[in-house]
C-alpha atoms as a PDB file:
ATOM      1  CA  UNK A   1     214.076 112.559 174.574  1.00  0.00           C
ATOM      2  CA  UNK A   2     215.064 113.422 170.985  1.00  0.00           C
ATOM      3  CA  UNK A   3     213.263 116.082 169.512  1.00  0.00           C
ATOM      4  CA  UNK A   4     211.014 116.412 172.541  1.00  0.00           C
ATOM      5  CA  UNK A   5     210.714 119.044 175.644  1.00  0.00           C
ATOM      6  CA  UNK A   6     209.424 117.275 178.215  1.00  0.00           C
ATOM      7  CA  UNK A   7     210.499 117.196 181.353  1.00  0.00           C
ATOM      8  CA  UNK A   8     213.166 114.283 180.685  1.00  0.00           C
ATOM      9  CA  UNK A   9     215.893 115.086 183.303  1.00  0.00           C
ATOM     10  CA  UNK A  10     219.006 113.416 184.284  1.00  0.00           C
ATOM     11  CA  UNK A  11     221.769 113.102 186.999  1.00  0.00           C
ATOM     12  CA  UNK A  12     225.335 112.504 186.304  1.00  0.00           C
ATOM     13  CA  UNK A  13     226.948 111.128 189.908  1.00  0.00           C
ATOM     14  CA  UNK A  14     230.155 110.727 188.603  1.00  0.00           C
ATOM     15  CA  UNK A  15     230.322 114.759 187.224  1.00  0.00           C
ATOM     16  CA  UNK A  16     228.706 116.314 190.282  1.00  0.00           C
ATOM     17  CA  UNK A  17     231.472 114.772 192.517  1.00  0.00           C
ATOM     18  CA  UNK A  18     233.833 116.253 189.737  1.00  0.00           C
ATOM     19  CA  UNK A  19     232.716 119.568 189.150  1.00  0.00           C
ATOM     20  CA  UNK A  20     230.352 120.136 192.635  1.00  0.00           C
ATOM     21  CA  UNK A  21     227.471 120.869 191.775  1.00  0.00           C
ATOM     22  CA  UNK A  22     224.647 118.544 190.122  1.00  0.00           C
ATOM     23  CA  UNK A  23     223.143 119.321 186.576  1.00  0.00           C
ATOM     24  CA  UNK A  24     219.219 119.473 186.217  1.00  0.00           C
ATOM     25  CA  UNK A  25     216.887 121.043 183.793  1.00  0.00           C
ATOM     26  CA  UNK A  26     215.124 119.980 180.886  1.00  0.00           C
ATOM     27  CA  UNK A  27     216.975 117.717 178.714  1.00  0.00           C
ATOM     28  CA  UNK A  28     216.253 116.775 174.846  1.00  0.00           C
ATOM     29  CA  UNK A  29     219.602 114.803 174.278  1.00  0.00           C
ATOM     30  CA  UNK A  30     219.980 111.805 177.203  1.00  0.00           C
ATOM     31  CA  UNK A  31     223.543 111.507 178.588  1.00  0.00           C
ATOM     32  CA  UNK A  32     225.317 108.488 180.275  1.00  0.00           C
ATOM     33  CA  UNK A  33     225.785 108.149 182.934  1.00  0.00           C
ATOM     34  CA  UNK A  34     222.191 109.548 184.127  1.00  0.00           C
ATOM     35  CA  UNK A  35     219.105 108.513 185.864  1.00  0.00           C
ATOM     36  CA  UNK A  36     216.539 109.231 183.298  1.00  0.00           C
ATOM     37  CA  UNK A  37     212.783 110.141 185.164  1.00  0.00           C
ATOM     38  CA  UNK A  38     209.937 109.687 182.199  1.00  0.00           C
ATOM     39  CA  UNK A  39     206.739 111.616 183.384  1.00  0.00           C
ATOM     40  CA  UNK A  40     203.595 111.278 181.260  1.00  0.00           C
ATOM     41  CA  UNK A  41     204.247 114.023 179.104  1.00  0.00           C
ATOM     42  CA  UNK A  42     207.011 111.591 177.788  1.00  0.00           C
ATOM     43  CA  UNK A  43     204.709 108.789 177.444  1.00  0.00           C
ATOM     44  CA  UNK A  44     202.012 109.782 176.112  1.00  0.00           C
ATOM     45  CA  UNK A  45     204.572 111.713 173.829  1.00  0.00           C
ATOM     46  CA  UNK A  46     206.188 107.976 172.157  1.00  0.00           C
ATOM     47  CA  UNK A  47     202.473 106.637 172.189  1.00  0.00           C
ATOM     48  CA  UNK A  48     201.668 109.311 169.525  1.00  0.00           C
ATOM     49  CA  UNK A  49     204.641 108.172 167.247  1.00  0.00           C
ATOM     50  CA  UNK A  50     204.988 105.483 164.690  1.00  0.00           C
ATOM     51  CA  UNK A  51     205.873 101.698 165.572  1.00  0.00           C
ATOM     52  CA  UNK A  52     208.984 101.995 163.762  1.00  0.00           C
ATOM     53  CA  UNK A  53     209.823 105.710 165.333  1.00  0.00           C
ATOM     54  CA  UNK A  54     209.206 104.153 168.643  1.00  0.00           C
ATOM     55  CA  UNK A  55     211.055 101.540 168.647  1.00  0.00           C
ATOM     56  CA  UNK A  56     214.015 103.732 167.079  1.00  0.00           C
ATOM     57  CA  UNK A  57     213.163 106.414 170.212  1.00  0.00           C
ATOM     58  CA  UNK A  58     213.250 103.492 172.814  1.00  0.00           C
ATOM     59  CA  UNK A  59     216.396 102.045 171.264  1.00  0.00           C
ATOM     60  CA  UNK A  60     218.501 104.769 171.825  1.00  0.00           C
ATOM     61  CA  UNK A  61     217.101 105.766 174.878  1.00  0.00           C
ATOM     62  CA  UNK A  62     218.540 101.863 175.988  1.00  0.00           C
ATOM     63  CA  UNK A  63     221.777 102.200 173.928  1.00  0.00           C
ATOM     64  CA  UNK A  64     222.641 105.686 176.566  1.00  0.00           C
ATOM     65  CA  UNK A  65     223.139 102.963 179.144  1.00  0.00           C
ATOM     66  CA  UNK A  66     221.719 105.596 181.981  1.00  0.00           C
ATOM     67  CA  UNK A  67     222.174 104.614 185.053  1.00  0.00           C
ATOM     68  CA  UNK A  68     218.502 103.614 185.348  1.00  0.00           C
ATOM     69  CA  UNK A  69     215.128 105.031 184.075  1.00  0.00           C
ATOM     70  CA  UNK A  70     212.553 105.794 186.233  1.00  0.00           C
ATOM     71  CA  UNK A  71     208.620 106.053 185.302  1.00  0.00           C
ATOM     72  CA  UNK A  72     206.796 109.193 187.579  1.00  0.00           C
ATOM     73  CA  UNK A  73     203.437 110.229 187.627  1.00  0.00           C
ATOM     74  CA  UNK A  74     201.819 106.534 188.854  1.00  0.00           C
ATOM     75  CA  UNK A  75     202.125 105.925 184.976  1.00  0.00           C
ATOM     76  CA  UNK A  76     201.897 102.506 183.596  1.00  0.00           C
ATOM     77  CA  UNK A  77     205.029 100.535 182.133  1.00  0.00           C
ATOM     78  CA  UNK A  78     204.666 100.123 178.438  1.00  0.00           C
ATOM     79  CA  UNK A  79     205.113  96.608 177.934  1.00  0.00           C
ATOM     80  CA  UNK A  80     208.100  97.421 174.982  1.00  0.00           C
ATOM     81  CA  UNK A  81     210.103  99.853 177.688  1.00  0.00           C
ATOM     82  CA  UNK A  82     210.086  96.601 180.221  1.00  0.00           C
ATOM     83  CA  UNK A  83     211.202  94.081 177.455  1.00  0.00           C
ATOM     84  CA  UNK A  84     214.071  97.048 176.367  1.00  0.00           C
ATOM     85  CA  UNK A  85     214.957  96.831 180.115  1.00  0.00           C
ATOM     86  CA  UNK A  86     214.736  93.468 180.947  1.00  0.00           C
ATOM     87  CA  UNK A  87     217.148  92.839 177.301  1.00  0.00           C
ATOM     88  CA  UNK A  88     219.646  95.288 178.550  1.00  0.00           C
ATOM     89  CA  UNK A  89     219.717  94.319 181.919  1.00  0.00           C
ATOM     90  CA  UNK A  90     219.098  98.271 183.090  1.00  0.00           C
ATOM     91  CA  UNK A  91     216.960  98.884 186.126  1.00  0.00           C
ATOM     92  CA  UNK A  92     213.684 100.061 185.558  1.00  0.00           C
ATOM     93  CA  UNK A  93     211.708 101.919 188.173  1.00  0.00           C
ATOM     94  CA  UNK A  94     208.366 103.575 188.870  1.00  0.00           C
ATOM     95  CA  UNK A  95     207.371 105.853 191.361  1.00  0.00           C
ATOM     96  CA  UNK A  96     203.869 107.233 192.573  1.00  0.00           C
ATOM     97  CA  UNK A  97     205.182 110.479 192.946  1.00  0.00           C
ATOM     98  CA  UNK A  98     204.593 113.597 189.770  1.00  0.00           C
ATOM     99  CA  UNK A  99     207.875 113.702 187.877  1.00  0.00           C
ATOM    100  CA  UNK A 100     208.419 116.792 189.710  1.00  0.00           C
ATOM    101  CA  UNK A 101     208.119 116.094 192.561  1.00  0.00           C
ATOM    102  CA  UNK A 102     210.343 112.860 191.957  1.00  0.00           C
ATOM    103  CA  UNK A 103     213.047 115.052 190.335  1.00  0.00           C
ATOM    104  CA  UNK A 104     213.095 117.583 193.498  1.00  0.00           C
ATOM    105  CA  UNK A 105     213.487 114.407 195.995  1.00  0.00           C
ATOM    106  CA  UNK A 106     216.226 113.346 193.672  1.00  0.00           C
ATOM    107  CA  UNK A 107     217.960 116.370 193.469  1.00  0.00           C
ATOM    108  CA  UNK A 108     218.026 117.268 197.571  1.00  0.00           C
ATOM    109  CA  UNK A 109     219.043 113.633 198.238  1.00  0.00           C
ATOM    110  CA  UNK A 110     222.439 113.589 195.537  1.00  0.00           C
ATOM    111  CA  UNK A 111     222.702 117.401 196.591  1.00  0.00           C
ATOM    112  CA  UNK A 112     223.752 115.625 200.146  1.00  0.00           C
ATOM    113  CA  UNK A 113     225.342 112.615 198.625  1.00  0.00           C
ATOM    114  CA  UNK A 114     228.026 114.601 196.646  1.00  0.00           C
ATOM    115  CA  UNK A 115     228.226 117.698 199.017  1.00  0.00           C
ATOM    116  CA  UNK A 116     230.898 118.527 200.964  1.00  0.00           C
ATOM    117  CA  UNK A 117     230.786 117.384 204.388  1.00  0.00           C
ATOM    118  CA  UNK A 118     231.664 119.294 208.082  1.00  0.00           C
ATOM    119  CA  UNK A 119     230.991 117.638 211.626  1.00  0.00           C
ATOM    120  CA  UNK A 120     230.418 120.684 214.191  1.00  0.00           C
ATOM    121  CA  UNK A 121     229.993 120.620 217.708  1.00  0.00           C
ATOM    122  CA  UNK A 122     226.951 121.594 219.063  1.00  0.00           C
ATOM    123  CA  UNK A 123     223.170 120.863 219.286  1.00  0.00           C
ATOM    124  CA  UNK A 124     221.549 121.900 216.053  1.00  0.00           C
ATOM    125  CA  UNK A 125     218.100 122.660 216.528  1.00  0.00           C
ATOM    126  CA  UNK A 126     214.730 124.272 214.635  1.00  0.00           C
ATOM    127  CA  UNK A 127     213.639 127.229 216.597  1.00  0.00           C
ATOM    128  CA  UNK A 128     210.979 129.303 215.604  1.00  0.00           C
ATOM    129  CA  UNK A 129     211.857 127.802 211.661  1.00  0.00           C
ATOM    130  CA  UNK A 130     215.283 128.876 211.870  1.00  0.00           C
ATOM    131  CA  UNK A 131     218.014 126.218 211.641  1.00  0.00           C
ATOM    132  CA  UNK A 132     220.380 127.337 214.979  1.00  0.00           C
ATOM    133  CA  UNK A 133     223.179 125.663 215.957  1.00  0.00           C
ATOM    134  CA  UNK A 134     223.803 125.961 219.816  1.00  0.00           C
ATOM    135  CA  UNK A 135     227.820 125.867 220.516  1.00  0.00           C
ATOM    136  CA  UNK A 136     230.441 126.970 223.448  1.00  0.00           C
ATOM    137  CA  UNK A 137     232.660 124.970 225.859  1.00  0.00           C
ATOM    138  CA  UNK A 138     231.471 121.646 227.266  1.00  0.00           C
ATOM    139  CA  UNK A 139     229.502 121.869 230.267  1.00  0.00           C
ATOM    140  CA  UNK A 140     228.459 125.787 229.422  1.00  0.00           C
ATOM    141  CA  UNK A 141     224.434 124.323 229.384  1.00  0.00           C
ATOM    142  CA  UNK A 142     224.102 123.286 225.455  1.00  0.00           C
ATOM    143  CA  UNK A 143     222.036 120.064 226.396  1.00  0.00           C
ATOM    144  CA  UNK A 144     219.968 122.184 229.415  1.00  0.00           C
ATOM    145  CA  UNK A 145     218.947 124.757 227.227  1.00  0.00           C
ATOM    146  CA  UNK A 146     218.164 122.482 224.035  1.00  0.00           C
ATOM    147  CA  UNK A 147     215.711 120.696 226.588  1.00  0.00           C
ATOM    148  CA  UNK A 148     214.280 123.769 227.878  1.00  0.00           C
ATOM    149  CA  UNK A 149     213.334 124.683 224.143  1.00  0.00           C
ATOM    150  CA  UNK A 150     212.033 121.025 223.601  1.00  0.00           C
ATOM    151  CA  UNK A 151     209.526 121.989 226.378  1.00  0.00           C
ATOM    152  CA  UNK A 152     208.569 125.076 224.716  1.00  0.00           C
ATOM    153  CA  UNK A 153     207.940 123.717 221.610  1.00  0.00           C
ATOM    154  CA  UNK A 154     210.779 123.402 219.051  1.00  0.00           C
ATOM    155  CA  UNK A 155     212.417 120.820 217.500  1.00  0.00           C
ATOM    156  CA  UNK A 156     216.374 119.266 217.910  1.00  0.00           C
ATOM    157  CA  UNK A 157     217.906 117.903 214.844  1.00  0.00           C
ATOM    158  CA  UNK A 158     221.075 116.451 216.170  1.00  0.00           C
ATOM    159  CA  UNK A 159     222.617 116.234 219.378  1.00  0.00           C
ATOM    160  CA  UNK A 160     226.099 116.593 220.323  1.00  0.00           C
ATOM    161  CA  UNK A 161     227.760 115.933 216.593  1.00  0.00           C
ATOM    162  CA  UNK A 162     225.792 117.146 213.574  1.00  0.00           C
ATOM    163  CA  UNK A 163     226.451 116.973 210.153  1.00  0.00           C
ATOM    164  CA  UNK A 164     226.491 119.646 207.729  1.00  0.00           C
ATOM    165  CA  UNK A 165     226.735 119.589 203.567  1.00  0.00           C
ATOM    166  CA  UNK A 166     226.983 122.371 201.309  1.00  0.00           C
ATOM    167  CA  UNK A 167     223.830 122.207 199.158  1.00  0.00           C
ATOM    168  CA  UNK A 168     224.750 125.096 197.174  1.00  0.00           C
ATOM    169  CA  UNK A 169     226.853 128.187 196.710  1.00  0.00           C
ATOM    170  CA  UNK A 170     224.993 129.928 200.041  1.00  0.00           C
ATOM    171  CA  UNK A 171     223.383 127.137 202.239  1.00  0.00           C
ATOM    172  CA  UNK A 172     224.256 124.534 204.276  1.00  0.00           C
ATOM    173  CA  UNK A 173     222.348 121.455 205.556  1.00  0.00           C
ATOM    174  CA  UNK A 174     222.044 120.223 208.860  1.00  0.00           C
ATOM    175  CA  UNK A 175     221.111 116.844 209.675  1.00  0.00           C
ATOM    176  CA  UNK A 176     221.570 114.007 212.557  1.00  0.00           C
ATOM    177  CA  UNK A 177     224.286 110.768 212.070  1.00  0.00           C
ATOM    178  CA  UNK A 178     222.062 108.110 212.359  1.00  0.00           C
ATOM    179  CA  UNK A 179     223.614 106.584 215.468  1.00  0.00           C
ATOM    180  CA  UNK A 180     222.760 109.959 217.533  1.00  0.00           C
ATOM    181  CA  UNK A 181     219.133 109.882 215.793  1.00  0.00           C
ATOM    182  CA  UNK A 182     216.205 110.721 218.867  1.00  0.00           C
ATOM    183  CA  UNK A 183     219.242 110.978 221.521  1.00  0.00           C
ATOM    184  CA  UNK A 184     219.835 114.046 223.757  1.00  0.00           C
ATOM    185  CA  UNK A 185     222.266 113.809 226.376  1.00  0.00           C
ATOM    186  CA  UNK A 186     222.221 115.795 229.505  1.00  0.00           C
ATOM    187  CA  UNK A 187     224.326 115.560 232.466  1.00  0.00           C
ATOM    188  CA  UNK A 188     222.905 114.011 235.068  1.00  0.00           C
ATOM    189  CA  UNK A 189     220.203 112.585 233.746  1.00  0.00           C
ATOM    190  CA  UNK A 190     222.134 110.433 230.392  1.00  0.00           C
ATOM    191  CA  UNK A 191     220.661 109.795 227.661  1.00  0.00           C
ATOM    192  CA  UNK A 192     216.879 110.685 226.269  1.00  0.00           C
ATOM    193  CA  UNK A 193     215.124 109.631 223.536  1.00  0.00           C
ATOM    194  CA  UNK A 194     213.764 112.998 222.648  1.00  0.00           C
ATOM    195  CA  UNK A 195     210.938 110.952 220.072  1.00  0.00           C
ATOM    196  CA  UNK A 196     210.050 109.183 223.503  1.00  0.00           C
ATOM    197  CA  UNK A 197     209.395 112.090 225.612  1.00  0.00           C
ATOM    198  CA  UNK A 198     208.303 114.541 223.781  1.00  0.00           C
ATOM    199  CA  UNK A 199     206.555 113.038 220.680  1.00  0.00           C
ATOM    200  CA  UNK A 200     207.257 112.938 216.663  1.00  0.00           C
ATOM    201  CA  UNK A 201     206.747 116.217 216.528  1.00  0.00           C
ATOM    202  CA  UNK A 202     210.032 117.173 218.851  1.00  0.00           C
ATOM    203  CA  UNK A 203     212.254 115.950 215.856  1.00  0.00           C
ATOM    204  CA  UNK A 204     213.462 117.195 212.577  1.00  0.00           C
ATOM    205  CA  UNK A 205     215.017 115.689 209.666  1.00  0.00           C
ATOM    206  CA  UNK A 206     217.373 118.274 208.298  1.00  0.00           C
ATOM    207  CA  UNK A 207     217.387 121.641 208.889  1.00  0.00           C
ATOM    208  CA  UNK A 208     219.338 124.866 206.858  1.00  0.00           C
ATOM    209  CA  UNK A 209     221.908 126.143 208.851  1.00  0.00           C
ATOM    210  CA  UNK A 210     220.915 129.725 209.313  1.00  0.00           C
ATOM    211  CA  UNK A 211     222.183 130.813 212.976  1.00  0.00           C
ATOM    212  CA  UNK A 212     224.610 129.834 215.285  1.00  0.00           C
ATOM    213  CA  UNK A 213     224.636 131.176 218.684  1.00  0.00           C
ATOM    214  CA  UNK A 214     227.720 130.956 221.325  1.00  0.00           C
ATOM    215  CA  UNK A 215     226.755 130.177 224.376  1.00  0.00           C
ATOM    216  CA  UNK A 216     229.862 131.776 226.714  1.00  0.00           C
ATOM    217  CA  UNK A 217     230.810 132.465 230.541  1.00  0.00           C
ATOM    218  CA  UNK A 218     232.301 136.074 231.067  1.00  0.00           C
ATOM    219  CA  UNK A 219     233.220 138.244 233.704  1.00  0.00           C
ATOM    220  CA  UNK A 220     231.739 141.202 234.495  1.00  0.00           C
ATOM    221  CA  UNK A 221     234.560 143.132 232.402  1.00  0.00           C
ATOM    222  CA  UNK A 222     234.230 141.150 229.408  1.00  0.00           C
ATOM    223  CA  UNK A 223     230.363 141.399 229.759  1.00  0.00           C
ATOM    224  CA  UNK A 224     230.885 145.326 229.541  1.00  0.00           C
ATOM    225  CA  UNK A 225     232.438 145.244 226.228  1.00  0.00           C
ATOM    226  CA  UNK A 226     229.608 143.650 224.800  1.00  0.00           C
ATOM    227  CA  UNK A 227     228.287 146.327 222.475  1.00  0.00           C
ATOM    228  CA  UNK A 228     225.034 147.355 223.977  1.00  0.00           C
ATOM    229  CA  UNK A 229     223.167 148.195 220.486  1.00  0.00           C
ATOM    230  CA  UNK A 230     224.039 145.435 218.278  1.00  0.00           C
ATOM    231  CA  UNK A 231     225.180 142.966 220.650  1.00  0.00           C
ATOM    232  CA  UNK A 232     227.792 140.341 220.242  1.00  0.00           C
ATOM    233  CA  UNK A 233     227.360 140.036 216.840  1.00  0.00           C
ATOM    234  CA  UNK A 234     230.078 138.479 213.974  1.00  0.00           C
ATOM    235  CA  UNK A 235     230.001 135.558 211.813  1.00  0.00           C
ATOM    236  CA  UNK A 236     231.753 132.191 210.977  1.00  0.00           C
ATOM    237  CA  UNK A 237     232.607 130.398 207.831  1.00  0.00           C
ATOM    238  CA  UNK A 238     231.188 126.693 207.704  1.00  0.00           C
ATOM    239  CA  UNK A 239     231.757 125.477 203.983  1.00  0.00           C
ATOM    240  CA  UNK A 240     232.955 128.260 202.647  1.00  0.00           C
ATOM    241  CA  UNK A 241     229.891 129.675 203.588  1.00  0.00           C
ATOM    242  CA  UNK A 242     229.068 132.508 206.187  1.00  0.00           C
ATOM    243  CA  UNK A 243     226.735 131.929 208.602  1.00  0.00           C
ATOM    244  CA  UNK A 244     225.768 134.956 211.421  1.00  0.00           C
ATOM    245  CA  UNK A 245     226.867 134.405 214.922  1.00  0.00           C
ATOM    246  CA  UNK A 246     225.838 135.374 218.155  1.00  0.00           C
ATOM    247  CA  UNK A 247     227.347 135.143 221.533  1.00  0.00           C
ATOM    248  CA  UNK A 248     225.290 134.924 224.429  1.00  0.00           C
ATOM    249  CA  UNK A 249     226.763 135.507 227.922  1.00  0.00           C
ATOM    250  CA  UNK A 250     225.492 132.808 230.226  1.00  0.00           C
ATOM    251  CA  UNK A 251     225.204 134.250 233.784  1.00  0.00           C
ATOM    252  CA  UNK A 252     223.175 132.894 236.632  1.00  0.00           C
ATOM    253  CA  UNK A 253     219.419 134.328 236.596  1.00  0.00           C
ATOM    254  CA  UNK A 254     219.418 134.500 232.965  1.00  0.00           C
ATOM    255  CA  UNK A 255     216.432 132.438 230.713  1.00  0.00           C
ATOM    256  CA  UNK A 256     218.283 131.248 227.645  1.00  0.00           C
ATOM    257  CA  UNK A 257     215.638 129.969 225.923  1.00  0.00           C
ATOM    258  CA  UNK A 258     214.237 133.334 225.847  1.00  0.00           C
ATOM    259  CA  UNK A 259     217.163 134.678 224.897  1.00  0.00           C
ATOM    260  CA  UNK A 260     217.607 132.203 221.775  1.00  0.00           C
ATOM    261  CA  UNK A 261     213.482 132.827 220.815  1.00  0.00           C
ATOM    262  CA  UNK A 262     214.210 136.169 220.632  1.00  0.00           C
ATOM    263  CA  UNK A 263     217.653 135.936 218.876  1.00  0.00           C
ATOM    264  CA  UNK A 264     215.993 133.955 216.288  1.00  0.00           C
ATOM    265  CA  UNK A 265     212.955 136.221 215.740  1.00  0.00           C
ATOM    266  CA  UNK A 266     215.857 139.296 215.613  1.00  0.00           C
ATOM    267  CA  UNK A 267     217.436 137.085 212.892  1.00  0.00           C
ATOM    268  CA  UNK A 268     213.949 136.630 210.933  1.00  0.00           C
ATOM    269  CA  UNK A 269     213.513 140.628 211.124  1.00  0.00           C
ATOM    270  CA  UNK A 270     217.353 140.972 209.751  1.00  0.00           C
ATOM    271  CA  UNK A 271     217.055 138.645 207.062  1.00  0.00           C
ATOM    272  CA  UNK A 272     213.749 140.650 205.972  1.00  0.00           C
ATOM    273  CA  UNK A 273     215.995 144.152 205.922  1.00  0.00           C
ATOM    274  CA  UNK A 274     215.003 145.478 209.639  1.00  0.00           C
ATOM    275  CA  UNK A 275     217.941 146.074 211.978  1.00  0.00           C
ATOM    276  CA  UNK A 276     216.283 147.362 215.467  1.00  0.00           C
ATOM    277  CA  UNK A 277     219.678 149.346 216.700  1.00  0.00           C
ATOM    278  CA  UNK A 278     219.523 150.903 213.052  1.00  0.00           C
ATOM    279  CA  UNK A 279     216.078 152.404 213.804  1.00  0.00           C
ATOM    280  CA  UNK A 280     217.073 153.404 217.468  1.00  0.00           C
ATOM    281  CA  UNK A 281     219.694 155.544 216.088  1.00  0.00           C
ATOM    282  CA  UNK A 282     217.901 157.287 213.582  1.00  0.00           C
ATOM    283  CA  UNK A 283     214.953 157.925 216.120  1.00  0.00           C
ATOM    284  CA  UNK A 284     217.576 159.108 218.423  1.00  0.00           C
ATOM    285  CA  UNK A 285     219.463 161.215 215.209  1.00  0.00           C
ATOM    286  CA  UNK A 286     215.836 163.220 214.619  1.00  0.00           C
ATOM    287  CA  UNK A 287     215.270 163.735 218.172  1.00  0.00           C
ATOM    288  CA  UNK A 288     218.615 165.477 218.803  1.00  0.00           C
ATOM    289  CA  UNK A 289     217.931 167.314 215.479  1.00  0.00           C
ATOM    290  CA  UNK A 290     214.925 168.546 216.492  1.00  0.00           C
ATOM    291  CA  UNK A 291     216.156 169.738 220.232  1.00  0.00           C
ATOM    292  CA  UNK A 292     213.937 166.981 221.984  1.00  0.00           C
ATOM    293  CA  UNK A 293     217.353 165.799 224.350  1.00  0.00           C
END
């Protein structure tokens, strides 16, 4: 509000489809078209002025047109903010939730609405916290090995078709269309409702893309060109975004899901600055140094 610091924060739709991006932060002049979220601080703030300087402060707060105004923090609706509502026929709202965390649940859900949008093939999945998106040729074992993982404890996201949206300049979100929602298919068996069998807790939401991991059949002489240090390592662009890849031969006698827990945890240690075949070398380096081979 005028004059004021509180946290009185908006969302213009229209300009976040526009420019990409959705503006936030705290706000002393209110712009149409925005949702306007009033916390306490704000309340209590127009209780402390004048009659007349209140009514002037509601009035123009009203004569914005936002899109709507919503009251946070289980506050109470003045009686004067319903009547400037109800007179220009703009929704009014409350919500139980503090205006932060109201503004946050605002911000991730338009940060999807007006995102850019990418269907990959796949089964996207939550393994050991890290959003990893299991890909390669149809009938290469996507919808085995997303069940063995079920059974060992992590979660699926979407099966077959997920959706991704770039939530900002470096991440994207994962989630499941809603007419896959629960569903895993696997060959010879159909359909499962993953939320059936295995519980609630088999099934996440949404999910930062983080990882995606190639699941591919090789010869033995492609299989030998696999670089035995770092592995099979590059990355793809989703979004304009680059997101580490690895591909996984898939060979008879070999556990996958042991081979994605561990590709995940390796991706956990690189995102935290350790590279293992970085340390190998340099053990290797001071022990040729030093005579020891």
């Amino acid at each position: 509000m005028a004059g004021y610091s509180g946290v009185s924060r908006s969302i213009d739709l229209e300009k976040c489809k526009e420019n990409n991006d959705v503006l936030f932060g705290y706000m002393n002049v209110i712009q149409p078209p925005h949702i306007q979220v009033l916390g306490d601080h704000e309340l209590i703030y127009l209780d402390r002025l004048k009659k007349n300087a209140r009514a002037g402060q509601i009035k123009a707060l009203f004569a914005l047109s936002p899109m709507s105004i919503v009251i946070a923090d289980q506050a109470k609706v003045p009686a004067d903010f319903q009547q400037a509502a109800d007179d220009n026929d703009l929704p009014l709202l409350t919500s139980s939730a503090s205006c932060r965390k109201l503004i946050n649940y605002l911000q991730e859900y338009y940060a999807i609405a007006v995102a850019d949008k990418q269907v990959l093939h796949g089964v996207f999945m939550e393994v050991k916290g890290v959003g990893v998106l299991l890909t390669g040729k149809s009938s290469v074992g996507k919808s085995e090995l997303a069940l063995e993982l079920l059974s060992r404890g992590h979660r699926i996201i979407a099966d077959d078709a997920p959706e991704f949206f770039r939530i900002s300049a470096d991440t994207i979100r994962g989630r499941c269309p809603s007419l896959l929602q629960d569903f895993l298919e696997v060959r010879g068996l159909g359909i499962l409702n993953v939320r059936a069998l295995f519980g609630d807790s088999a099934i996440k939401q949404d999910k930062n893309l983080r990882l995606i991991i190639q699941l591919k059949q090789m010869n033995n002489s492609e299989m030998q060109q696999i670089d035995r240090l770092a592995g099979d390592r590059a990355s793809r662009v989703v979004l304009e975004v680059e997101i580490s890849e690895i591909t996984i031969p898939v060979a008879s006698g070999r556990n996958l899901a042991v081979l994605v827990e561990s590709a995940a945890s390796q991706h956990i240690l690189r995102s935290k600055g350790y590279y293992a075949d970085q340390e190998f070398m340099r053990r290797h380096s001071e022990q040729l140094a030093r005579g020891d081979l």
